[in-house]
Structures are given as C-alpha cells and as structure tokens.
C-alpha atoms as a PDB file:
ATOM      1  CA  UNK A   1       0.032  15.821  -6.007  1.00  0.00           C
ATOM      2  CA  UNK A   2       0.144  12.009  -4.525  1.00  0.00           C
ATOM      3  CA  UNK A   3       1.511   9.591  -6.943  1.00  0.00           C
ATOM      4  CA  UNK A   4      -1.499   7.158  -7.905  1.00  0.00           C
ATOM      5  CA  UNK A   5      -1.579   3.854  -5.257  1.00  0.00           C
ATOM      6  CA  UNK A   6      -1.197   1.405  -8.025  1.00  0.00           C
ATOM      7  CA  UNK A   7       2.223   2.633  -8.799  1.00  0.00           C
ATOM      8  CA  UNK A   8       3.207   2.994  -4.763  1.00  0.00           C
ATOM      9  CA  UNK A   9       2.298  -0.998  -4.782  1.00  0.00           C
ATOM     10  CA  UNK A  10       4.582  -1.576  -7.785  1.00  0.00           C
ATOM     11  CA  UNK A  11       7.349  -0.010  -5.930  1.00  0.00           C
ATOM     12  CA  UNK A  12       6.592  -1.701  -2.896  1.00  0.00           C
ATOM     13  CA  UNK A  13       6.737  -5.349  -4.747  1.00  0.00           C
ATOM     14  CA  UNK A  14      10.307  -4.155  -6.216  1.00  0.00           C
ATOM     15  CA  UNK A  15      11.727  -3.133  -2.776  1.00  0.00           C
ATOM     16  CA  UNK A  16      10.534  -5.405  -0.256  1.00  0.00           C
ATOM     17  CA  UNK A  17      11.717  -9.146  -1.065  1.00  0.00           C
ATOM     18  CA  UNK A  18       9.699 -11.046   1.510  1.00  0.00           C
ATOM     19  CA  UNK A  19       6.408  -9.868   1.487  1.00  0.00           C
ATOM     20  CA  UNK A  20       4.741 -10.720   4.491  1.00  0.00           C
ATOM     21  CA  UNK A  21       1.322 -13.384   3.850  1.00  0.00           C
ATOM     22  CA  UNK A  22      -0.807 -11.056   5.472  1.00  0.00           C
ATOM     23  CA  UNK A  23       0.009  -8.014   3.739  1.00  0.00           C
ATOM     24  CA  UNK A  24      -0.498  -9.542   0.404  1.00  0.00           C
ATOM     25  CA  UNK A  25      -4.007  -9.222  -0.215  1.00  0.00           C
ATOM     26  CA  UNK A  26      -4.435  -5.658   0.359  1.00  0.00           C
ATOM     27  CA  UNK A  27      -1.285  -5.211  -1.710  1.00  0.00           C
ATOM     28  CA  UNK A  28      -2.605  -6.910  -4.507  1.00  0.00           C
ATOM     29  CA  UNK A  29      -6.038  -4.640  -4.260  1.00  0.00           C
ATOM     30  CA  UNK A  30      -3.986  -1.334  -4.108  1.00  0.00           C
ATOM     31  CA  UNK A  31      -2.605  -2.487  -7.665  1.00  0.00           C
ATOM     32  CA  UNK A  32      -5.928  -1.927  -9.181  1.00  0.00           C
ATOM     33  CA  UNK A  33      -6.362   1.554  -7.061  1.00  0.00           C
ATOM     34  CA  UNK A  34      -5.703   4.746  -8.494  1.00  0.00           C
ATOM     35  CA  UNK A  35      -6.824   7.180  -6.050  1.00  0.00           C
ATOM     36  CA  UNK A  36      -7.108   7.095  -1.987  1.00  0.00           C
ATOM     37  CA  UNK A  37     -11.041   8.620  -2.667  1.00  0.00           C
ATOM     38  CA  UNK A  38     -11.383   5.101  -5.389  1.00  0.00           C
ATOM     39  CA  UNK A  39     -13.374   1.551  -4.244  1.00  0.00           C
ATOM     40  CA  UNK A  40     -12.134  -1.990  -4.418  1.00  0.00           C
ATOM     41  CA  UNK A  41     -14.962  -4.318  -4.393  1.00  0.00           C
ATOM     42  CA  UNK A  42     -17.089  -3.489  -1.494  1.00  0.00           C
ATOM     43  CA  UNK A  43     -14.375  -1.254   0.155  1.00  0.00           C
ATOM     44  CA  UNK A  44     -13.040   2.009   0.174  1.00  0.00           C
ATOM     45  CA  UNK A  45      -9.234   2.209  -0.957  1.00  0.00           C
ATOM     46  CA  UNK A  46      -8.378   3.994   2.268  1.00  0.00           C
ATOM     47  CA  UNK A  47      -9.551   0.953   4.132  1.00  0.00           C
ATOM     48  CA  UNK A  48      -6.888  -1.451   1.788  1.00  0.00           C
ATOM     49  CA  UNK A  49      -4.429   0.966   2.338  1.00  0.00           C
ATOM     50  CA  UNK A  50      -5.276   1.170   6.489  1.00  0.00           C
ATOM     51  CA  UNK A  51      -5.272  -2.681   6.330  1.00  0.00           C
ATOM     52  CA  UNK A  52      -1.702  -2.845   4.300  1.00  0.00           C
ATOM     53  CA  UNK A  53      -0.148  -0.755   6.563  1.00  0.00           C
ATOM     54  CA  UNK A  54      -1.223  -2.565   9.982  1.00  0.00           C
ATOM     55  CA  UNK A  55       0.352  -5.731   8.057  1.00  0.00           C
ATOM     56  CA  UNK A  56       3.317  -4.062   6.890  1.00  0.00           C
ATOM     57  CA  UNK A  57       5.456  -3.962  10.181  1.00  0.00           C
ATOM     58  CA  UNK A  58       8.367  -6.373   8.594  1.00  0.00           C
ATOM     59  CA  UNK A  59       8.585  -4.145   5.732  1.00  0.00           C
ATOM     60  CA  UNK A  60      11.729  -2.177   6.876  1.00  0.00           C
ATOM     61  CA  UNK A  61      14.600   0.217   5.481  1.00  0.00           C
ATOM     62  CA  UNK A  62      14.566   3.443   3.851  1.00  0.00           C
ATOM     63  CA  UNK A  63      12.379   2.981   0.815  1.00  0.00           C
ATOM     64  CA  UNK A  64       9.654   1.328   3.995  1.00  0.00           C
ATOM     65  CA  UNK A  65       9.868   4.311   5.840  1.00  0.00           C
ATOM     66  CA  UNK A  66       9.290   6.621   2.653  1.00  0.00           C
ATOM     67  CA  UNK A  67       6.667   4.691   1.415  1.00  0.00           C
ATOM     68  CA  UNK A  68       4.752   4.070   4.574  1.00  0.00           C
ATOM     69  CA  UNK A  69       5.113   8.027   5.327  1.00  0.00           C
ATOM     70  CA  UNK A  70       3.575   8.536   1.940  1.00  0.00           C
ATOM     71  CA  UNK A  71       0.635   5.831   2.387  1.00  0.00           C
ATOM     72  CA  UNK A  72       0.226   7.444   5.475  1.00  0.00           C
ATOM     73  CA  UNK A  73      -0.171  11.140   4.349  1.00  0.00           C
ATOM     74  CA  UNK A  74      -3.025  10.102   2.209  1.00  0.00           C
ATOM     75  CA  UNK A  75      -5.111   8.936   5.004  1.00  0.00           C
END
C-alpha cells in the first residue's frame, strides 16, 4: 500500500535542504494530498505530483532517488 503523499512531502522537506523555488509550490500542495486519485484546488494530485517531479532535478542522493521512484510508481 503507498504511503499517503502528505507524509512523502514531509520527508522530502526533512531531506532535501535547498529546495529548489520552482518545486515549492507543488510541494506545498502535496502536503494537503492524501491520495494520488485526491484534488487540490482545480487539479488532480497526480498533476502536483507530475509537476514536482519535473522541478525536482536538484533534489539528489539516496533518499531523492527513493522518493522520486516512489512518486513515480504512483503515476
């Protein structure tokens, strides 16, 4: 069972230190989303999470690569 998004964005605020400007938005709107199949505002969740991960590319390491392979499997 996928762990809910909101708690995949608090992990990603612990690990990555420098959070690149353009990801922020869409990070901040997966902490309010529960489920891939949820809404935020006008948009699906799987569109935040599509638009995180195209601004994520500085977001390196281990605990990147895990996470982004998780976001990832969702879609």
């Amino acid at each position: 069972m996928a762990r809910p998004i909101y708690e995949i964005a608090s992990e990603i605020r612990r690990t990555w230190k420098k959070v690149n400007y353009a990801a922020v938005p869409y990070l901040d709107a997966m902490r309010e989303i529960s489920s891939i199949d949820d809404n935020y505002m006008y948009e699906s969740a799987k569109e935040q999470v599509i638009r995180f991960l195209c601004n994520a590319g500085s977001y390196r390491g281990d605990d990147a690569r895990r996470i982004k392979k998780e976001l990832r499997a969702m879609l």
